[in-house]
Protein backbone atom coordinates (compact mmCIF):
# COMPACT_ATOMS: atom_id res chain seq x y z
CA UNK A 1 -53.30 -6.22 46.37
CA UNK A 2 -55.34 -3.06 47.10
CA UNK A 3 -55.24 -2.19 50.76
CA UNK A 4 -58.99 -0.86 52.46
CA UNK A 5 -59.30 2.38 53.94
CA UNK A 6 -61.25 4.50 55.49
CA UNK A 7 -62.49 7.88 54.66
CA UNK A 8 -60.66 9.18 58.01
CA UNK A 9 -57.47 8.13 56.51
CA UNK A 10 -58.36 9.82 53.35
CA UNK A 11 -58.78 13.01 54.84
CA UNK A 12 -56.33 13.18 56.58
CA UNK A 13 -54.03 12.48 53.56
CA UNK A 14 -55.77 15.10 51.63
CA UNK A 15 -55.59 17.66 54.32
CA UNK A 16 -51.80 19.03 53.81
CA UNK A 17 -53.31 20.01 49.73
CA UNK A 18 -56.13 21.46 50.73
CA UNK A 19 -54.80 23.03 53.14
CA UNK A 20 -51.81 24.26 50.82
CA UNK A 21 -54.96 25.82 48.99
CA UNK A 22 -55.22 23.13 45.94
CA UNK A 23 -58.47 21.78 44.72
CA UNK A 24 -58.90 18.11 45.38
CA UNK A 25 -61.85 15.22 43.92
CA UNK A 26 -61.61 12.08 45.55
CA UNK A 27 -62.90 8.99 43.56
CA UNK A 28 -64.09 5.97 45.17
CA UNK A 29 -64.50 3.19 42.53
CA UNK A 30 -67.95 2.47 41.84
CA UNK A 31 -67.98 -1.28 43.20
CA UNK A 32 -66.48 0.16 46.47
CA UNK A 33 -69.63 2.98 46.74
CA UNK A 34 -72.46 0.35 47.09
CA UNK A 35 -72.89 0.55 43.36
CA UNK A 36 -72.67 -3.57 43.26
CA UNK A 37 -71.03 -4.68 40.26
CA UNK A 38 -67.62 -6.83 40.24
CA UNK A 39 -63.91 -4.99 39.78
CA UNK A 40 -62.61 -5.45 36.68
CA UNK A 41 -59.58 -3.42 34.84
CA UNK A 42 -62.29 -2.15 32.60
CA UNK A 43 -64.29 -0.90 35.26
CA UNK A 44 -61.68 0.85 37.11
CA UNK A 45 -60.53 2.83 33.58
CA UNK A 46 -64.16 3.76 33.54
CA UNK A 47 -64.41 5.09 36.94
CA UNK A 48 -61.40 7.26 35.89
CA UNK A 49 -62.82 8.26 32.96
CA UNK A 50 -65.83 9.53 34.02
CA UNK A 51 -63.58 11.22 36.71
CA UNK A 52 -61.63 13.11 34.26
CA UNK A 53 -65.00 14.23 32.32
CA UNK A 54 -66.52 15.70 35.76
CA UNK A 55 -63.40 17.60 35.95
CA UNK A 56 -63.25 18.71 32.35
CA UNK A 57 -67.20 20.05 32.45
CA UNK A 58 -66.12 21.86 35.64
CA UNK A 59 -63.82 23.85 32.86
CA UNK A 60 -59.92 23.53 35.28
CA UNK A 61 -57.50 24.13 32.36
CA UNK A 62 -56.20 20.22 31.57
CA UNK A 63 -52.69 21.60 32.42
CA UNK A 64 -53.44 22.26 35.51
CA UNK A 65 -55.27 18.78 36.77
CA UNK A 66 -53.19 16.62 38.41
CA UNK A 67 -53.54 12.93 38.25
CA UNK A 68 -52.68 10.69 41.41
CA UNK A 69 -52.97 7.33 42.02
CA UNK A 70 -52.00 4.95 44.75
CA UNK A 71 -51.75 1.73 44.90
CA UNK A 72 -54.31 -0.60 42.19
CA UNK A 73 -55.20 2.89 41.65
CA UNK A 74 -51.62 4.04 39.69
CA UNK A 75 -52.28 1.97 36.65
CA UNK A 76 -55.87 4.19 36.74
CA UNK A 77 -53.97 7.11 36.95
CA UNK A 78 -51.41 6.34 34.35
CA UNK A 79 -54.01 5.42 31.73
CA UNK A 80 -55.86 8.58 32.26
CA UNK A 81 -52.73 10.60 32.05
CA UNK A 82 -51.67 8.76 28.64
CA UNK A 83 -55.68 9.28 27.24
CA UNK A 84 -55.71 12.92 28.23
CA UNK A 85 -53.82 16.15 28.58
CA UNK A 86 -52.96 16.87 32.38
CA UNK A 87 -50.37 18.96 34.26
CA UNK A 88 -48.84 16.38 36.26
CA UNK A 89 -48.72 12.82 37.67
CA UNK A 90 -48.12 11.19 40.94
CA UNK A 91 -47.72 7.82 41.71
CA UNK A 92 -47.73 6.17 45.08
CA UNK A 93 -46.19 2.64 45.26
CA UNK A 94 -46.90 1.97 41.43
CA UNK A 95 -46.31 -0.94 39.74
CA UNK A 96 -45.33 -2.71 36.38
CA UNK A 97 -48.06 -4.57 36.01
CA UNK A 98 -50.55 -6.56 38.53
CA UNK A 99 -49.18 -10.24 37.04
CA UNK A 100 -45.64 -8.94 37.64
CA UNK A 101 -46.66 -7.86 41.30
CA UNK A 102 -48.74 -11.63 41.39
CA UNK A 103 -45.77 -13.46 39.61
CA UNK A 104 -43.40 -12.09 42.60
CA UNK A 105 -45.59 -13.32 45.57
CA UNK A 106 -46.46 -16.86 44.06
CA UNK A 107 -43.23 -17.68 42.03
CA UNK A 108 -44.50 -21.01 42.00
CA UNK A 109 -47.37 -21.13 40.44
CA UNK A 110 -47.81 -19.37 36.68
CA UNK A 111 -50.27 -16.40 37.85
CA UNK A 112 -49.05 -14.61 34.50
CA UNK A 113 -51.36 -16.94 33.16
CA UNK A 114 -54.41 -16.72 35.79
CA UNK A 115 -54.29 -12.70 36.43
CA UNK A 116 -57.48 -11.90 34.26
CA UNK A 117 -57.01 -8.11 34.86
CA UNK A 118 -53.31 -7.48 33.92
CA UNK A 119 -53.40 -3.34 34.12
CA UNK A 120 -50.16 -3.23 31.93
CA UNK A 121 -48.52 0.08 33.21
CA UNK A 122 -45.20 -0.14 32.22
CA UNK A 123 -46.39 -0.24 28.52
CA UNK A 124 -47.90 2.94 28.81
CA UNK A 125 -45.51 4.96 30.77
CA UNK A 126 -43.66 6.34 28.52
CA UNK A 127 -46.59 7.77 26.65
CA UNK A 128 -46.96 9.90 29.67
CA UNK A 129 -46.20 13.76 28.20
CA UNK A 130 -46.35 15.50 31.79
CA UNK A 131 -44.12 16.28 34.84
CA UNK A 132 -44.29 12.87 36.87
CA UNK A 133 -43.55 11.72 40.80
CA UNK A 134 -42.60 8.31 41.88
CA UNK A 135 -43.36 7.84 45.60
CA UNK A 136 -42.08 4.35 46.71
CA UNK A 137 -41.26 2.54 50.35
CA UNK A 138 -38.28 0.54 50.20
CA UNK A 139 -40.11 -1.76 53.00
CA UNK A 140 -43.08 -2.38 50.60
CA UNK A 141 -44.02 -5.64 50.66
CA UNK A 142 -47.33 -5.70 48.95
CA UNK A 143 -45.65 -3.76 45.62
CA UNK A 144 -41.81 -4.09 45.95
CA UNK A 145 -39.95 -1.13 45.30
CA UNK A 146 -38.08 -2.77 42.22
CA UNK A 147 -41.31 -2.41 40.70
CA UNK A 148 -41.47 1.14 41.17
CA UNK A 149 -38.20 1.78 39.77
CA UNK A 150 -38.67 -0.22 36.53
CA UNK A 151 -41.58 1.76 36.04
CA UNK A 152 -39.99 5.23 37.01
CA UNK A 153 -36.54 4.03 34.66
CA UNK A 154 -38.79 3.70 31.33
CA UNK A 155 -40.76 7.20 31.50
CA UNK A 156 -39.72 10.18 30.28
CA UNK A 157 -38.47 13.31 31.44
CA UNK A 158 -39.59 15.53 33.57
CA UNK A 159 -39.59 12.91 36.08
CA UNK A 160 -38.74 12.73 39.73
CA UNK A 161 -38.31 9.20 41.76
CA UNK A 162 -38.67 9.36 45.73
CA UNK A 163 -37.96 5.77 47.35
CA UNK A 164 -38.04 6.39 51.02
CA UNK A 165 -36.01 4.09 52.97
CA UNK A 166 -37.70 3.05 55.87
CA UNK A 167 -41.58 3.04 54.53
CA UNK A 168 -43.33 0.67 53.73
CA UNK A 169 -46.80 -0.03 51.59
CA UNK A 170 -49.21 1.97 54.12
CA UNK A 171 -46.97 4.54 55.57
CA UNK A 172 -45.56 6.71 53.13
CA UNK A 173 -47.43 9.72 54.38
CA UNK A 174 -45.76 8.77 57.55
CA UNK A 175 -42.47 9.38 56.34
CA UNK A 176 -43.12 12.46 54.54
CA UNK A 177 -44.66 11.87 51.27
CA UNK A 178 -46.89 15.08 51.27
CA UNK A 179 -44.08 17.36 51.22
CA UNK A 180 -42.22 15.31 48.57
CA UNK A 181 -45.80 15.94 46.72
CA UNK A 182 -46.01 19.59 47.87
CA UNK A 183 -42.59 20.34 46.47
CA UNK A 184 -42.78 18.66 43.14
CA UNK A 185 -46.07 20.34 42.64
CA UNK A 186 -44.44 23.79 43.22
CA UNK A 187 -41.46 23.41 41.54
CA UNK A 188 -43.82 22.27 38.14
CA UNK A 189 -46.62 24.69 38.86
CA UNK A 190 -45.55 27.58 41.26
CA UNK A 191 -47.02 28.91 43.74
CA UNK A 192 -50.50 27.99 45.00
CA UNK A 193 -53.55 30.58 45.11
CA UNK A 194 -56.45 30.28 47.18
């Protein structure tokens, strides 16, 4: 399901924040930085975990840390939001859970059963107690939009949902997504200081 890309891409999807004068950490998951090991839903919540602790030595006031997660990374960013206090969550083309997103691509077979690493989002959603953004393309084909709605219908408020017509999995920023991010971040934080 996850999608490879490269650290061009990256920066250039960071570059409208930091250039908007907001702090940003990007985390590469250890198995994807050499470190060896095998991905595993474990491993991922520990890569955010130790993520959040970096950023909580480095003494940023938890309300203002934002938490967001794309892709195999939303159900990373949802857990840490539900295990810690943070200003705000965004998710880009979230999902329900990985066997729902398995179970829609191979009807046929019972991959409820055979997905090992489930990352069960939509049970934790609603324990989400901070502003949140739903960023979906209704062309996704990799995590159907339905997916994102289910999950953006069961949290609580404050939430916003943003399900852009003609984008797809890989090109939301194409179609606007940073100012959709840029806004909600100002309207739930104010104005940003260099």
């Amino acid at each position: 399901m996850a999608t490879r890309v490269t650290l061009d891409t990256v920066l250039k999807k960071i570059r409208p924040y930091v250039d908007a004068g907001l702090g940003v950490l990007l985390v590469s998951y250890s198995y994807n930085a050499g470190a060896g090991g095998t991905p595993s839903e474990k491993s991922l919540y520990d890569d955010g975990r130790s993520a959040i602790q970096f950023i909580q030595k480095s003494e940023i006031p938890s309300e203002s840390i934002v938490v967001y997660g794309e892709s195999l990374g939303t159900g990373v960013a949802v857990t840490m939001a539900v295990e810690n206090k943070v200003g705000g969550v965004v998710l880009e083309a979230p999902y329900t859970s990985i066997a729902d997103v398995a179970q829609s691509h191979y009807w046929y077979l019972p991959t409820r059963f055979l997905v090992l690493d489930k990352f069960e989002v939509a049970e934790k959603i609603a324990r989400i107690n901070a502003p949140l953004l739903v960023v979906h393309g209704e062309r996704d084909s990799i995590i159907p939009a339905k997916f994102g709605r289910a999950l953006f219908e069961k949290a609580k408020e404050p939430k916003v949902g943003k399900f852009i017509k003609n984008a797809g999995h890989n090109d939301l920023y194409d179609h606007g997504t940073p100012k959709i991010v840029l806004e909600f971040l100002k309207s739930n934080f104010g104005p940003f200081t260099r």
